[in-house]
N, C-alpha and C. Protein backbone atom coordinates (compact mmCIF):
# COMPACT_ATOMS: atom_id res chain seq x y z
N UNK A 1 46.99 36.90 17.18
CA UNK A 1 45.71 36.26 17.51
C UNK A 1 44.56 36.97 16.81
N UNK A 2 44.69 38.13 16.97
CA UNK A 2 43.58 39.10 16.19
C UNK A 2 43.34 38.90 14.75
N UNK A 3 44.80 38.75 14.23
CA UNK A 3 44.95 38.30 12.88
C UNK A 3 43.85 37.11 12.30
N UNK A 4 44.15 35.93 13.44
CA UNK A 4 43.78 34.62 13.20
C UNK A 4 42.70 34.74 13.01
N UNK A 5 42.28 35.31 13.96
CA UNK A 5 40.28 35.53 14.35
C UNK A 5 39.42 36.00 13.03
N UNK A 6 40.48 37.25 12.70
CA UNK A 6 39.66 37.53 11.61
C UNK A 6 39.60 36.70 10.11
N UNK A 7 40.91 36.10 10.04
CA UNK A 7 40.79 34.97 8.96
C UNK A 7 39.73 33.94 9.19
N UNK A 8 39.64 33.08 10.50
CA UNK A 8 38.58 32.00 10.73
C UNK A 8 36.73 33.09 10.37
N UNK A 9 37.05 34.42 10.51
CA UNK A 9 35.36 35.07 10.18
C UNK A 9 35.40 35.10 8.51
N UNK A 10 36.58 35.48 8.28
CA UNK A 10 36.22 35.76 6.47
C UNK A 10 36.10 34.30 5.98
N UNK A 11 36.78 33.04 6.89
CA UNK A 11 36.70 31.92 5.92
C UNK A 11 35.09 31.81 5.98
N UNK A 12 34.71 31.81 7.24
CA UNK A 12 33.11 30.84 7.61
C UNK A 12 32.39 31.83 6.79
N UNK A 13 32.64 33.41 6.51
CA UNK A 13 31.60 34.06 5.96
C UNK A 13 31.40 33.48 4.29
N UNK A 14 32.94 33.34 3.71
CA UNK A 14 32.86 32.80 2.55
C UNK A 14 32.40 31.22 2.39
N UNK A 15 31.85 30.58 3.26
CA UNK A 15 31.78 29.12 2.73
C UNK A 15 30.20 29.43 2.54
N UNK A 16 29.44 30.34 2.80
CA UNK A 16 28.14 30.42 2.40
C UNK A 16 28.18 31.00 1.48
N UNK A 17 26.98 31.08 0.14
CA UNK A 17 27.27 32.04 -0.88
C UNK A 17 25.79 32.97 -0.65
N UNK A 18 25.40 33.98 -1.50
CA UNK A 18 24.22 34.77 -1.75
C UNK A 18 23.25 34.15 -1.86
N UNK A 19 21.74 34.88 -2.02
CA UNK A 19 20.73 34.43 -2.26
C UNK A 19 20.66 33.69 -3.87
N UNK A 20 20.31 32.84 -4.37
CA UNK A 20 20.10 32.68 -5.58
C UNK A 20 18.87 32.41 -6.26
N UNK A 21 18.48 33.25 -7.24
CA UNK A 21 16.87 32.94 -7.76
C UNK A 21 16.61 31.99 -8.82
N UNK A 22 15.99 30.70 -8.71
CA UNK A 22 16.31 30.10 -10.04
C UNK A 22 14.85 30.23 -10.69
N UNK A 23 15.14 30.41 -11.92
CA UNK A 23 13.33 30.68 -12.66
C UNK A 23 13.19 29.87 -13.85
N UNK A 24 11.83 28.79 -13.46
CA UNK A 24 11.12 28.21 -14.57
C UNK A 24 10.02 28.92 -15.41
N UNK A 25 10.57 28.34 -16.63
CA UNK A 25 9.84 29.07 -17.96
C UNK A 25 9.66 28.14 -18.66
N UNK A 26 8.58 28.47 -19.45
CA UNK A 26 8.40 27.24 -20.48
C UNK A 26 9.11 27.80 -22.02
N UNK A 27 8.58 26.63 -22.52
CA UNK A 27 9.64 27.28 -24.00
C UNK A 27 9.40 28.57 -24.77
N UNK A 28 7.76 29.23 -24.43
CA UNK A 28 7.39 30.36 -25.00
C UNK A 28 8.14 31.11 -23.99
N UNK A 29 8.93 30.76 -22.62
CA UNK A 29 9.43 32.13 -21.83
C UNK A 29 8.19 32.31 -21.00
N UNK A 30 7.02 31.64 -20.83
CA UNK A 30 6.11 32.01 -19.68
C UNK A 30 6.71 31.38 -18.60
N UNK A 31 6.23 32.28 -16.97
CA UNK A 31 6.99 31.49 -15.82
C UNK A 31 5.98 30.42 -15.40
N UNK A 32 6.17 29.61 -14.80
CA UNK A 32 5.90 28.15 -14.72
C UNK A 32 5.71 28.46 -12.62
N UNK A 33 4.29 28.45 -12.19
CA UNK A 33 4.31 28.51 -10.63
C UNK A 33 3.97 26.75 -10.08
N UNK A 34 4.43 26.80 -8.86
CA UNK A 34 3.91 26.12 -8.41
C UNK A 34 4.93 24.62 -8.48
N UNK A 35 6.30 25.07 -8.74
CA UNK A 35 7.34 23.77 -9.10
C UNK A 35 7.76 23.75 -8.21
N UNK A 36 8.29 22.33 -7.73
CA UNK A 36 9.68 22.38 -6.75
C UNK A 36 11.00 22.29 -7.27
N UNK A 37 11.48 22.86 -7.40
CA UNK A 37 12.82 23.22 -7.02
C UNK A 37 13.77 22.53 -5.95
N UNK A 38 14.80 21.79 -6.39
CA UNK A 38 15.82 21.52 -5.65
C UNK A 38 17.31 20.63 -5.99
N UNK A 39 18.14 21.33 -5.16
CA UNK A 39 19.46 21.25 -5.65
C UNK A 39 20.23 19.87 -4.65
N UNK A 40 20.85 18.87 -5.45
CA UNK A 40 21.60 18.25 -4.83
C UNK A 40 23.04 18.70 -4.80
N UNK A 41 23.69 18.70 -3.87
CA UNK A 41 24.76 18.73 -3.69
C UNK A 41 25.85 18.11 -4.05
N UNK A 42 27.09 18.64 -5.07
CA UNK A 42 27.67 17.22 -5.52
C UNK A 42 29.43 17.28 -4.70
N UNK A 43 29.75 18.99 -4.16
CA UNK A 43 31.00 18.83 -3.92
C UNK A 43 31.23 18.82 -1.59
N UNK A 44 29.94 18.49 -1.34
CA UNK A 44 29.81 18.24 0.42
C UNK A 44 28.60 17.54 0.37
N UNK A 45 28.72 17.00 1.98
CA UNK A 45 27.73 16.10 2.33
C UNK A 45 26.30 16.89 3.00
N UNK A 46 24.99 16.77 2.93
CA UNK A 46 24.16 17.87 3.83
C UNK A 46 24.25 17.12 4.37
N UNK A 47 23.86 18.50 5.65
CA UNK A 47 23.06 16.93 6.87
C UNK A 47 21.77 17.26 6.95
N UNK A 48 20.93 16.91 6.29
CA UNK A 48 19.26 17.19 6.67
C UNK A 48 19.04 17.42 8.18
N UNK A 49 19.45 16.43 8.86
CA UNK A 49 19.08 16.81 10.38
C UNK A 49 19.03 18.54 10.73
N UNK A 50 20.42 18.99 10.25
CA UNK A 50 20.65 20.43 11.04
C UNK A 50 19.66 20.95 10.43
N UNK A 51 18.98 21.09 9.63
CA UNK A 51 17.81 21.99 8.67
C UNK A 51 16.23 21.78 9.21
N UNK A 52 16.51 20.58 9.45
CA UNK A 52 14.72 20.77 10.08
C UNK A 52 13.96 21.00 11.03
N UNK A 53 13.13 21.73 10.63
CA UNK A 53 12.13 22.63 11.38
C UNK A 53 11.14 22.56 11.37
N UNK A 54 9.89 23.63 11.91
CA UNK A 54 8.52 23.04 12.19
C UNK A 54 8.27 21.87 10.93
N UNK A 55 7.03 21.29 11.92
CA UNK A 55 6.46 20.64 10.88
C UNK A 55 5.20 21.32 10.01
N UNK A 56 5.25 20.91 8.72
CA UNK A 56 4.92 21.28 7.58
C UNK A 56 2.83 20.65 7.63
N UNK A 57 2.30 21.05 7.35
CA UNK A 57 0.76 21.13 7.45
C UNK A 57 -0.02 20.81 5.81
N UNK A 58 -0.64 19.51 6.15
CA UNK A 58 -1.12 19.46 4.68
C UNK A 58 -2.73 19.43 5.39
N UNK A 59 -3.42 20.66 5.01
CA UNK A 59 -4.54 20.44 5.17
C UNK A 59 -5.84 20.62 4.40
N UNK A 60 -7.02 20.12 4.82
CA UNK A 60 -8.31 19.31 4.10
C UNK A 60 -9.16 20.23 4.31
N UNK A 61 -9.48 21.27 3.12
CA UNK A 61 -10.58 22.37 2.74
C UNK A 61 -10.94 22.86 2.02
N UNK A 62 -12.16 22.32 2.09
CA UNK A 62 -13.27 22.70 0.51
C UNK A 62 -13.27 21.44 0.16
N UNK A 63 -12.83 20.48 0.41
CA UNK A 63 -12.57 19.05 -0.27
C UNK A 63 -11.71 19.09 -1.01
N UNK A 64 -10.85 19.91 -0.27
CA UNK A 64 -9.06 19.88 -1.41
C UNK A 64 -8.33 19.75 -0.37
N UNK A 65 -6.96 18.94 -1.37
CA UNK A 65 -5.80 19.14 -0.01
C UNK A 65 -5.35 20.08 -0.50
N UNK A 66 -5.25 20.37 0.43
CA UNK A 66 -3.95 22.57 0.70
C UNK A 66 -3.02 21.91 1.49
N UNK A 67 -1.78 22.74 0.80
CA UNK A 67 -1.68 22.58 -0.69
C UNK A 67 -1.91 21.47 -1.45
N UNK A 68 -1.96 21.69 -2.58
CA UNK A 68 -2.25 20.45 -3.45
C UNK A 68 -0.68 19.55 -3.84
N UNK A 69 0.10 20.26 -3.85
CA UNK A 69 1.95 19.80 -3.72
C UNK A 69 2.68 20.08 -2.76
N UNK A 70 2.86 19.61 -1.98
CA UNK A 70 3.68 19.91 -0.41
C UNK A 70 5.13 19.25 -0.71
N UNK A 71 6.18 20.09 -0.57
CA UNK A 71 7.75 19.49 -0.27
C UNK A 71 8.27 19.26 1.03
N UNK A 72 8.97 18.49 1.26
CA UNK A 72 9.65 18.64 2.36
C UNK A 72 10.89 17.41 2.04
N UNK A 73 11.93 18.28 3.52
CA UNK A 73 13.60 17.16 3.43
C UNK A 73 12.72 16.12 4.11
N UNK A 74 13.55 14.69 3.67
CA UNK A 74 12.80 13.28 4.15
C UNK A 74 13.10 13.55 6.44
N UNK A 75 12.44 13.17 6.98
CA UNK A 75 12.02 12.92 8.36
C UNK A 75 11.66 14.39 8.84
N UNK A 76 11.19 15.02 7.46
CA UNK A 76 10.43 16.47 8.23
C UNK A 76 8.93 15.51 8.99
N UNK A 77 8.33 16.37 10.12
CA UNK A 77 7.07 15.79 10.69
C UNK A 77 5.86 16.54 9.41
N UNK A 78 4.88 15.94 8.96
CA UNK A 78 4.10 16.20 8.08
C UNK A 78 2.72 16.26 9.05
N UNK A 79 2.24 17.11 9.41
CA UNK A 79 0.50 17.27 10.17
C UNK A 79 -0.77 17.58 9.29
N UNK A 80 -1.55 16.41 9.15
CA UNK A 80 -2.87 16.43 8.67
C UNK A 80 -4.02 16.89 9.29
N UNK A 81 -5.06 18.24 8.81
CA UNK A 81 -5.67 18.29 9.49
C UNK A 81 -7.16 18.74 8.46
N UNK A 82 -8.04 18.92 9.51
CA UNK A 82 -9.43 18.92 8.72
C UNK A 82 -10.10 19.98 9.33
N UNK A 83 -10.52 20.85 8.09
CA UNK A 83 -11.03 22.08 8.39
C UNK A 83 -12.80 21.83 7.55
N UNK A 84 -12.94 21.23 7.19
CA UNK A 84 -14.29 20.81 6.82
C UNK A 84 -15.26 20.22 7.92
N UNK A 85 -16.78 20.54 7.18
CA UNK A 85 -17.31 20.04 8.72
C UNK A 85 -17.69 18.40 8.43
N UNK A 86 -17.28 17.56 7.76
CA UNK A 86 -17.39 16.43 7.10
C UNK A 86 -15.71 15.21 7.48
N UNK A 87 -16.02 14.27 7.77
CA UNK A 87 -14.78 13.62 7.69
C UNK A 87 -14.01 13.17 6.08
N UNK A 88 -12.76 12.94 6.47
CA UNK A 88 -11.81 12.81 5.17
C UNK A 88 -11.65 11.70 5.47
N UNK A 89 -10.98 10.36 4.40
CA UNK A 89 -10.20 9.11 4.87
C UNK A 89 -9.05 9.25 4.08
N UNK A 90 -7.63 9.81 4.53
CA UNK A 90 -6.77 9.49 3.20
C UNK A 90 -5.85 8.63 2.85
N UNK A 91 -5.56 8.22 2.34
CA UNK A 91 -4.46 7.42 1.91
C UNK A 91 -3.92 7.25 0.59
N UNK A 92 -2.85 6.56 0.20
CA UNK A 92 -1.80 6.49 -0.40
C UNK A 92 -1.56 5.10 -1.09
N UNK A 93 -1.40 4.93 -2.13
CA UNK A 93 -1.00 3.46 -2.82
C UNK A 93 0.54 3.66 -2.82
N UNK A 94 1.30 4.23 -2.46
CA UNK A 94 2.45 4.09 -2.89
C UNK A 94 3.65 2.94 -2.11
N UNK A 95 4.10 2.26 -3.10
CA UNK A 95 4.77 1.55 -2.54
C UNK A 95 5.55 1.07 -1.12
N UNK A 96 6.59 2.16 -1.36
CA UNK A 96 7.42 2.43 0.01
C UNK A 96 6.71 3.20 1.35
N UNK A 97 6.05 3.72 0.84
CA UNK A 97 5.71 4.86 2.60
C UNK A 97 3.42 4.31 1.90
N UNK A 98 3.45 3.97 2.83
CA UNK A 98 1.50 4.12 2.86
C UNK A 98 1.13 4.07 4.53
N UNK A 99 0.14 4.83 4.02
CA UNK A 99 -0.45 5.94 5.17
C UNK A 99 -2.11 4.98 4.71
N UNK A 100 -3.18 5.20 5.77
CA UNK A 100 -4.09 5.27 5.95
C UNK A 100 -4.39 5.06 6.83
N UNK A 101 -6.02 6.50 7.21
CA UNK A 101 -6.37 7.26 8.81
C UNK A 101 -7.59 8.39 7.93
N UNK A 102 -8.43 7.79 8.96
CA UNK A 102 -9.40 9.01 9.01
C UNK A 102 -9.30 10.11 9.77
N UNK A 103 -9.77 11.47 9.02
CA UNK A 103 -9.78 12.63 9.91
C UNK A 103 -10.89 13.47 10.00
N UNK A 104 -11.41 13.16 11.34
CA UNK A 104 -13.06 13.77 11.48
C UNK A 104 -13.13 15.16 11.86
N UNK A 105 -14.01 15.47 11.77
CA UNK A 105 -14.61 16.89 11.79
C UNK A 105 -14.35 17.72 13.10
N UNK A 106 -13.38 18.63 13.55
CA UNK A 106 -12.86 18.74 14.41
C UNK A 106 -11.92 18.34 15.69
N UNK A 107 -11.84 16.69 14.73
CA UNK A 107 -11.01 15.65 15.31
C UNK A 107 -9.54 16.36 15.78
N UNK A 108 -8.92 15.12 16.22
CA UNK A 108 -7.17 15.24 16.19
C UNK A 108 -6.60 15.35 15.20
N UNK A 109 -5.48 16.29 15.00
CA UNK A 109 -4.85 15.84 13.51
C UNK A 109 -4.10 14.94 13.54
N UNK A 110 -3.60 14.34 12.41
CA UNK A 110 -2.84 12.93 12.47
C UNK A 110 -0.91 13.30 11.74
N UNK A 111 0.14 12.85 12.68
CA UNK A 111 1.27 13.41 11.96
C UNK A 111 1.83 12.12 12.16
N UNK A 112 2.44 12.04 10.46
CA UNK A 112 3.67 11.44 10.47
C UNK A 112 5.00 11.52 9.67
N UNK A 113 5.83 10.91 9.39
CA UNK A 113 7.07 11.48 8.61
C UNK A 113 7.61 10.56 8.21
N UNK A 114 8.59 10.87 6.89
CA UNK A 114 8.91 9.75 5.55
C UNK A 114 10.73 10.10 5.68
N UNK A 115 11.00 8.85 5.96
CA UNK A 115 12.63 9.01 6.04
C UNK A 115 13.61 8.49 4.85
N UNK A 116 12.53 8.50 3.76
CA UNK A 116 13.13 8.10 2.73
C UNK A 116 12.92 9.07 1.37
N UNK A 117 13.53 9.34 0.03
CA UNK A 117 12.98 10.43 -0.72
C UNK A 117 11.56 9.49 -1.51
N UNK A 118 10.82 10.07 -1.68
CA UNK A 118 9.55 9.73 -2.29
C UNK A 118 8.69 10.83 -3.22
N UNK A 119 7.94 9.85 -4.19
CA UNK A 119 7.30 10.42 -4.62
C UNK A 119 5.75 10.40 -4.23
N UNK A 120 4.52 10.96 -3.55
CA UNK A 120 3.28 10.45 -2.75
C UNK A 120 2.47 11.05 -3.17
N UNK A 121 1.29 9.73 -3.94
CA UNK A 121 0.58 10.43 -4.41
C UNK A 121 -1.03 9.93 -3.23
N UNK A 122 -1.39 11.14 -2.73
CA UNK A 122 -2.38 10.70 -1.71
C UNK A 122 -3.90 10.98 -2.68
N UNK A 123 -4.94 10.46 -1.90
CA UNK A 123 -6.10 10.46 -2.22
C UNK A 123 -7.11 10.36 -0.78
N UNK A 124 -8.09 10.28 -0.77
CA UNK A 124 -9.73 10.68 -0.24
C UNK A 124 -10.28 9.21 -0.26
N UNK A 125 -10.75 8.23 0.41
CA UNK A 125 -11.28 7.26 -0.01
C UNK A 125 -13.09 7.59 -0.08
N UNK A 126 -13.73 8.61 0.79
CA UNK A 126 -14.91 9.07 0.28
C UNK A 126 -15.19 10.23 -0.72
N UNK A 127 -13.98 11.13 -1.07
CA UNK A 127 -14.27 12.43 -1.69
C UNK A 127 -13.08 11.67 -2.51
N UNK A 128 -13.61 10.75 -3.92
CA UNK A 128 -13.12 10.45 -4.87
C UNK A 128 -11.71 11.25 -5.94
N UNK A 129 -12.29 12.83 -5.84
CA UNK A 129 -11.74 14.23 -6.46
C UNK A 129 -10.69 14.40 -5.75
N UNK A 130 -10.58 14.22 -4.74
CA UNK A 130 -9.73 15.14 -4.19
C UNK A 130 -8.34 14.33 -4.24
N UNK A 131 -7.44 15.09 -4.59
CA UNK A 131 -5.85 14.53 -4.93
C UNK A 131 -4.90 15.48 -4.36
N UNK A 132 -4.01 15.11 -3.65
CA UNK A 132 -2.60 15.97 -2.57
C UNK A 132 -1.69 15.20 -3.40
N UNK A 133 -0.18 14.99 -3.23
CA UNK A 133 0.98 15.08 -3.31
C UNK A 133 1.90 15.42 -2.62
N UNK A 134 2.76 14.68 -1.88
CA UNK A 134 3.56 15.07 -0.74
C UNK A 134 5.11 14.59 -1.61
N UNK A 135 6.09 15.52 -2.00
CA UNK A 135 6.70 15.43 -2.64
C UNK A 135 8.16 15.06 -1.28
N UNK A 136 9.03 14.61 -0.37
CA UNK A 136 10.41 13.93 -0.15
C UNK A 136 11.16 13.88 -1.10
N UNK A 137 12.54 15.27 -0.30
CA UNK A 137 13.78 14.83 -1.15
C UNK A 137 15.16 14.87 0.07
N UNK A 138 16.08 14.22 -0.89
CA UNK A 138 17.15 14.21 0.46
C UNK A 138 18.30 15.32 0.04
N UNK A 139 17.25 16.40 0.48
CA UNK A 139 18.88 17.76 0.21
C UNK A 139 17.57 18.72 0.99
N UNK A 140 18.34 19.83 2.12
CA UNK A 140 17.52 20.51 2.51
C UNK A 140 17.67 21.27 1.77
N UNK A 141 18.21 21.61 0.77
CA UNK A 141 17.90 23.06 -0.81
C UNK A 141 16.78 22.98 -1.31
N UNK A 142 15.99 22.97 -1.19
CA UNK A 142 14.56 23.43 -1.93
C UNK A 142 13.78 24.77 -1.38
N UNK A 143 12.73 24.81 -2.64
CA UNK A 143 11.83 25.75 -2.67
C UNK A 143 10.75 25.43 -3.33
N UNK A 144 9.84 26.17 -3.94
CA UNK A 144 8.86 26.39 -5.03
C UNK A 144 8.59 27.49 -5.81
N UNK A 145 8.25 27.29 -6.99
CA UNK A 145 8.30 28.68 -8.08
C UNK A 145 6.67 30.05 -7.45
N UNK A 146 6.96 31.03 -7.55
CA UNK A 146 5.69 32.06 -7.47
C UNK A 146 5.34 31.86 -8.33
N UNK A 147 4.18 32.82 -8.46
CA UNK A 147 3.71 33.17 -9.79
C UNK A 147 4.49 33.95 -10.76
N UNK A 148 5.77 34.18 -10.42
CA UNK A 148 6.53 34.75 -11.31
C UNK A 148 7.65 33.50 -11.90
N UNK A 149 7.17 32.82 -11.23
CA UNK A 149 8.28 31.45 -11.68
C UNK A 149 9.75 31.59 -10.84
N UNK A 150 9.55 31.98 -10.00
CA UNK A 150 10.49 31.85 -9.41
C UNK A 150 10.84 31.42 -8.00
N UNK A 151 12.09 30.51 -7.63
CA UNK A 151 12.27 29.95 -6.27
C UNK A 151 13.27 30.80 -5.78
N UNK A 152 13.42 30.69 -4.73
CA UNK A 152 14.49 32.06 -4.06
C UNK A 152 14.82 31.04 -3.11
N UNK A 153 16.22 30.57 -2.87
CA UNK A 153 17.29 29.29 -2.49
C UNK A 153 18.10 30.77 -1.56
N UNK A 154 18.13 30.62 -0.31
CA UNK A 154 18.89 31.46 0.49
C UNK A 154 20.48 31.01 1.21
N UNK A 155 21.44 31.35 1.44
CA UNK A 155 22.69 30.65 2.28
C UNK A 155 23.05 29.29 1.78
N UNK A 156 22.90 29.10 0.41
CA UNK A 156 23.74 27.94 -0.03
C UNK A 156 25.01 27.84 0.65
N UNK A 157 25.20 26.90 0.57
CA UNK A 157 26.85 26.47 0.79
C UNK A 157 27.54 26.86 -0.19
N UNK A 158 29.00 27.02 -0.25
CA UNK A 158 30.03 27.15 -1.56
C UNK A 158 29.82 25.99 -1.78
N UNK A 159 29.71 25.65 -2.72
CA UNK A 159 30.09 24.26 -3.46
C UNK A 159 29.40 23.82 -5.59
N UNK A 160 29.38 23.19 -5.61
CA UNK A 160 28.94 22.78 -6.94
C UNK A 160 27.29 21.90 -6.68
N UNK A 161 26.33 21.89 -7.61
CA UNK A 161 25.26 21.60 -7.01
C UNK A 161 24.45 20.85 -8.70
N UNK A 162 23.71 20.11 -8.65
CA UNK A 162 22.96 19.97 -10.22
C UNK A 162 21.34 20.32 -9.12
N UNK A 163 20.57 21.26 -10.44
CA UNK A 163 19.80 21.50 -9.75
C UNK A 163 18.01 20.80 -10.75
N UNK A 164 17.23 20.43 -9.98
CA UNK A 164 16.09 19.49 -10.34
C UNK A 164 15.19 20.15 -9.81
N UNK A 165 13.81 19.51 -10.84
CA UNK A 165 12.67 20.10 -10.69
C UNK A 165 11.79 19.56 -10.67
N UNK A 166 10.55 19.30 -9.91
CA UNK A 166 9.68 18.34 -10.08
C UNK A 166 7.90 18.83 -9.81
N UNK A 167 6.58 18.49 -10.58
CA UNK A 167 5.91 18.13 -10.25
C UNK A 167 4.80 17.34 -10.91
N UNK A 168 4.10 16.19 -10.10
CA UNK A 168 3.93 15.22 -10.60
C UNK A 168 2.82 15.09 -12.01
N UNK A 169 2.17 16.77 -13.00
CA UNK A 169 1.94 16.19 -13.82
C UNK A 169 3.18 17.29 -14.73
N UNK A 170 4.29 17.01 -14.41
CA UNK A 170 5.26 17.56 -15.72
C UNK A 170 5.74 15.91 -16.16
N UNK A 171 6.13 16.63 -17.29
CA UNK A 171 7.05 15.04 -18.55
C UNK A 171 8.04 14.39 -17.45
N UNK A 172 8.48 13.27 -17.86
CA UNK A 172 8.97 12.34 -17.27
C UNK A 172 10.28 13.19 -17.48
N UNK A 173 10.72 13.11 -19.02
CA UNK A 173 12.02 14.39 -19.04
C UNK A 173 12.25 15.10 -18.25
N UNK A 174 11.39 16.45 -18.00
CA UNK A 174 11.96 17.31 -17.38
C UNK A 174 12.02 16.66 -16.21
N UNK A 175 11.39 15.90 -15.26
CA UNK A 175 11.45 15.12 -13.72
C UNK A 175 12.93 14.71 -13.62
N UNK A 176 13.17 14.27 -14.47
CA UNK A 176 14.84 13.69 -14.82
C UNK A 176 15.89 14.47 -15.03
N UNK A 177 15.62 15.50 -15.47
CA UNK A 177 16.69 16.72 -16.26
C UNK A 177 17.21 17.13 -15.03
N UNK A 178 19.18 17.12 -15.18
CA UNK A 178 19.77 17.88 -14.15
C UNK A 178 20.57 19.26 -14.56
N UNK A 179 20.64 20.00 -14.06
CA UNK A 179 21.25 21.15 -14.60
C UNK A 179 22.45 21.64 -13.89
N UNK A 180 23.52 21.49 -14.46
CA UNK A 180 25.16 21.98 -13.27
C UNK A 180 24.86 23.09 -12.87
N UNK A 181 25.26 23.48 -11.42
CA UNK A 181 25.02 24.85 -11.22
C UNK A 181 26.25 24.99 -9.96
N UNK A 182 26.50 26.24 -9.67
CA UNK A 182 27.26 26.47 -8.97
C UNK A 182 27.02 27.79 -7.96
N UNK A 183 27.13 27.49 -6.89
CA UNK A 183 26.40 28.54 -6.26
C UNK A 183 26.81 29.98 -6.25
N UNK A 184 28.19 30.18 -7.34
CA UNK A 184 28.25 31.46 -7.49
C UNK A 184 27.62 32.00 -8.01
N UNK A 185 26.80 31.60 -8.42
CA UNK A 185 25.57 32.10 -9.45
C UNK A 185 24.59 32.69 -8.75
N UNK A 186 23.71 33.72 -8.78
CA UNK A 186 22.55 34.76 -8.47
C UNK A 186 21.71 34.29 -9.16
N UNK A 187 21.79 33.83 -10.40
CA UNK A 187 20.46 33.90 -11.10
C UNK A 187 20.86 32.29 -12.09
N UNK A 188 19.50 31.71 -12.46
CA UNK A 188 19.59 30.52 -13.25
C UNK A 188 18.09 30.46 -14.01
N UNK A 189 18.27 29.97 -14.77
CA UNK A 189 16.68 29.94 -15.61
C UNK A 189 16.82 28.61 -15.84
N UNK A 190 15.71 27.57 -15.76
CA UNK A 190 15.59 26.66 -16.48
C UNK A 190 14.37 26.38 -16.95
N UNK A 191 14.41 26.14 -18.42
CA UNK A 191 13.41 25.78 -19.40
C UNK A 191 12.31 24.42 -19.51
N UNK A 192 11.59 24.10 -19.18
CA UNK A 192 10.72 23.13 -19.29
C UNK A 192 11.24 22.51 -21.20
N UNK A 193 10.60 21.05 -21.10
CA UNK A 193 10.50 21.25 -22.45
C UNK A 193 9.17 20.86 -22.78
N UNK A 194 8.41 20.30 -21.82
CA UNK A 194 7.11 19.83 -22.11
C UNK A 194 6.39 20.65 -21.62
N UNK A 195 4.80 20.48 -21.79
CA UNK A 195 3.70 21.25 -21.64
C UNK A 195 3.88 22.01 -20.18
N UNK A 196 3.05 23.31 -19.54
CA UNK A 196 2.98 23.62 -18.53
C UNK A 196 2.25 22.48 -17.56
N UNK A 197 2.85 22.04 -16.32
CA UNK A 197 1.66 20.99 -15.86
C UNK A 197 0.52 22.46 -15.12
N UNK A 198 -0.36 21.31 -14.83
CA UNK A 198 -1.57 22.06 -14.06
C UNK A 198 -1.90 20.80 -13.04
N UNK A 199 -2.16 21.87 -11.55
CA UNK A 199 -2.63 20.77 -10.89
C UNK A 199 -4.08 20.13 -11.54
N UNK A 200 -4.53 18.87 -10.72
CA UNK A 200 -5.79 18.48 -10.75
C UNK A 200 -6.58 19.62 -10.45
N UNK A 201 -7.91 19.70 -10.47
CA UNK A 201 -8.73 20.54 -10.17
C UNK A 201 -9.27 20.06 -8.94
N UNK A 202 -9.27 18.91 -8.55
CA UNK A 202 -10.00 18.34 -7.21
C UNK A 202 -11.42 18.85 -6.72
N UNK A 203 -12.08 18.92 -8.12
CA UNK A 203 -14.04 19.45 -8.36
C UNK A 203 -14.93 18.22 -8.99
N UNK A 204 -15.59 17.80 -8.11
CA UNK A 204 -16.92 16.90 -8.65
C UNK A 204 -18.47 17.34 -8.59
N UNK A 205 -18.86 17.21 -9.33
CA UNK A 205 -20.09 17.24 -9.67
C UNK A 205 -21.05 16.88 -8.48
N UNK A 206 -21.34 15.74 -7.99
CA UNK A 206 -21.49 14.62 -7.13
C UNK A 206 -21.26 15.07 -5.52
N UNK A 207 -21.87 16.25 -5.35
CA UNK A 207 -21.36 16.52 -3.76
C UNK A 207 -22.31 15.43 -2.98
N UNK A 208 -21.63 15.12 -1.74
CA UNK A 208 -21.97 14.90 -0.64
C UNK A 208 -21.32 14.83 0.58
N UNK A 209 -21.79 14.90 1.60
CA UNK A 209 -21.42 15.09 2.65
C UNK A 209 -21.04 13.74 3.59
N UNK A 210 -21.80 12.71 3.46
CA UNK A 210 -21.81 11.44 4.07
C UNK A 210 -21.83 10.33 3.67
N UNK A 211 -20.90 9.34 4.17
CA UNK A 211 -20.96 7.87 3.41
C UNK A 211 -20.76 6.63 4.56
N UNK A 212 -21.54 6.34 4.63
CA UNK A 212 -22.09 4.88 5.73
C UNK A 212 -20.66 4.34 6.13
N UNK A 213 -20.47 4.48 7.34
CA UNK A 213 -19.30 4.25 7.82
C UNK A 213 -18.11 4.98 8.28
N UNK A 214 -18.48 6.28 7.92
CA UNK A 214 -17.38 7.43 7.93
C UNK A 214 -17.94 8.53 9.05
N UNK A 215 -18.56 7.93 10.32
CA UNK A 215 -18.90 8.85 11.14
C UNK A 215 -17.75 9.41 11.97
């Protein structure tokens, strides 16, 4: 029996693998911050359910959304809130998932959640500048690059994985590009081939504080 026990610990210890760091660079070899990172799974099924946790906070300050790229697995809860002393209105043109709700100046925050993978590109209907991104994918493996370009992916599963990268001003290419990977791996680099993106700046000229109707 003792025997058994310890075989069922070495199997479960081995079906997880190490930490793995994967790092974006562009073609000069500079690291690339601010990407998402994430691996689909090609040899098991996830279950997103078991992975999710608090909900994730996109919030409204300075007249920016913070962050300006938010990830999350699809039916994470997403909470909007407003730290300005001015109201926000935001919303979304995007096809499949649209949102629109004002959020006033010490108001309630407003939460909701996307059970599908998406790409979301939100906006401000009075603060013109200001641009968020709420990035949905269906694999709880993700991360985002530091400023060193790098994502740090913890307790993979054993298995085989292609791993993707996204944000919404990189080339359509790289958005598409999959890379085989396998989680015996510690370390992975992948190369951009197009320009570094940069977020928007979400800065206008044109301040104001109030617009007829937005009390």
């Amino acid at each position: 029996m003792r025997r058994l026990i310890c075989l069922i610990v070495t199997l479960g210890m081995s079906a997880v693998s190490m930490a793995t760091t994967i790092t974006v660079v562009t073609k000069q070899q500079q690291p690339v911050s601010g990407i998402v990172v994430y691996l689909e799974p090609l040899t098991h099924q996830a279950n997103i359910k078991e992975y999710l946790g608090e909900p994730v906070v996109i919030s409204q300050k300075d007249k920016k959304f913070t962050p300006y790229l938010t990830v999350v697995a699809k039916g994470t809860p997403v909470i909007f809130d407003n730290h300005d002393d001015i109201t926000h209105h935001i919303y979304t043109v995007n096809e499949t998932t649209r949102f629109d709700f004002k959020l006033k100046t010490q108001g309630q925050p407003k939460q909701i959640s996307v059970d599908t993978s998406n790409e979301i590109a939100m906006g401000c209907n009075i603060h013109d500048w200001m641009a968020g991104h709420l990035f949905v994918v269906d694999t709880p493996y993700f991360a985002m690059t530091d400023a060193s370009g790098q994502a740090q992916l913890n307790e993979l599963p054993s298995g085989d994985y292609q791993i993707r990268i996204y944000h919404p001003k990189m080339s359509t290419q790289d958005q598409q590009q999959r890379y085989p990977f396998s989680s015996d791996l510690t370390q992975f680099t992948v190369e951009i081939t197009g320009d570094k993106p940069e977020n928007d700046p979400q800065q206008h000229i044109d301040e104001f504080d109030f617009a007829e109707g937005y009390e």
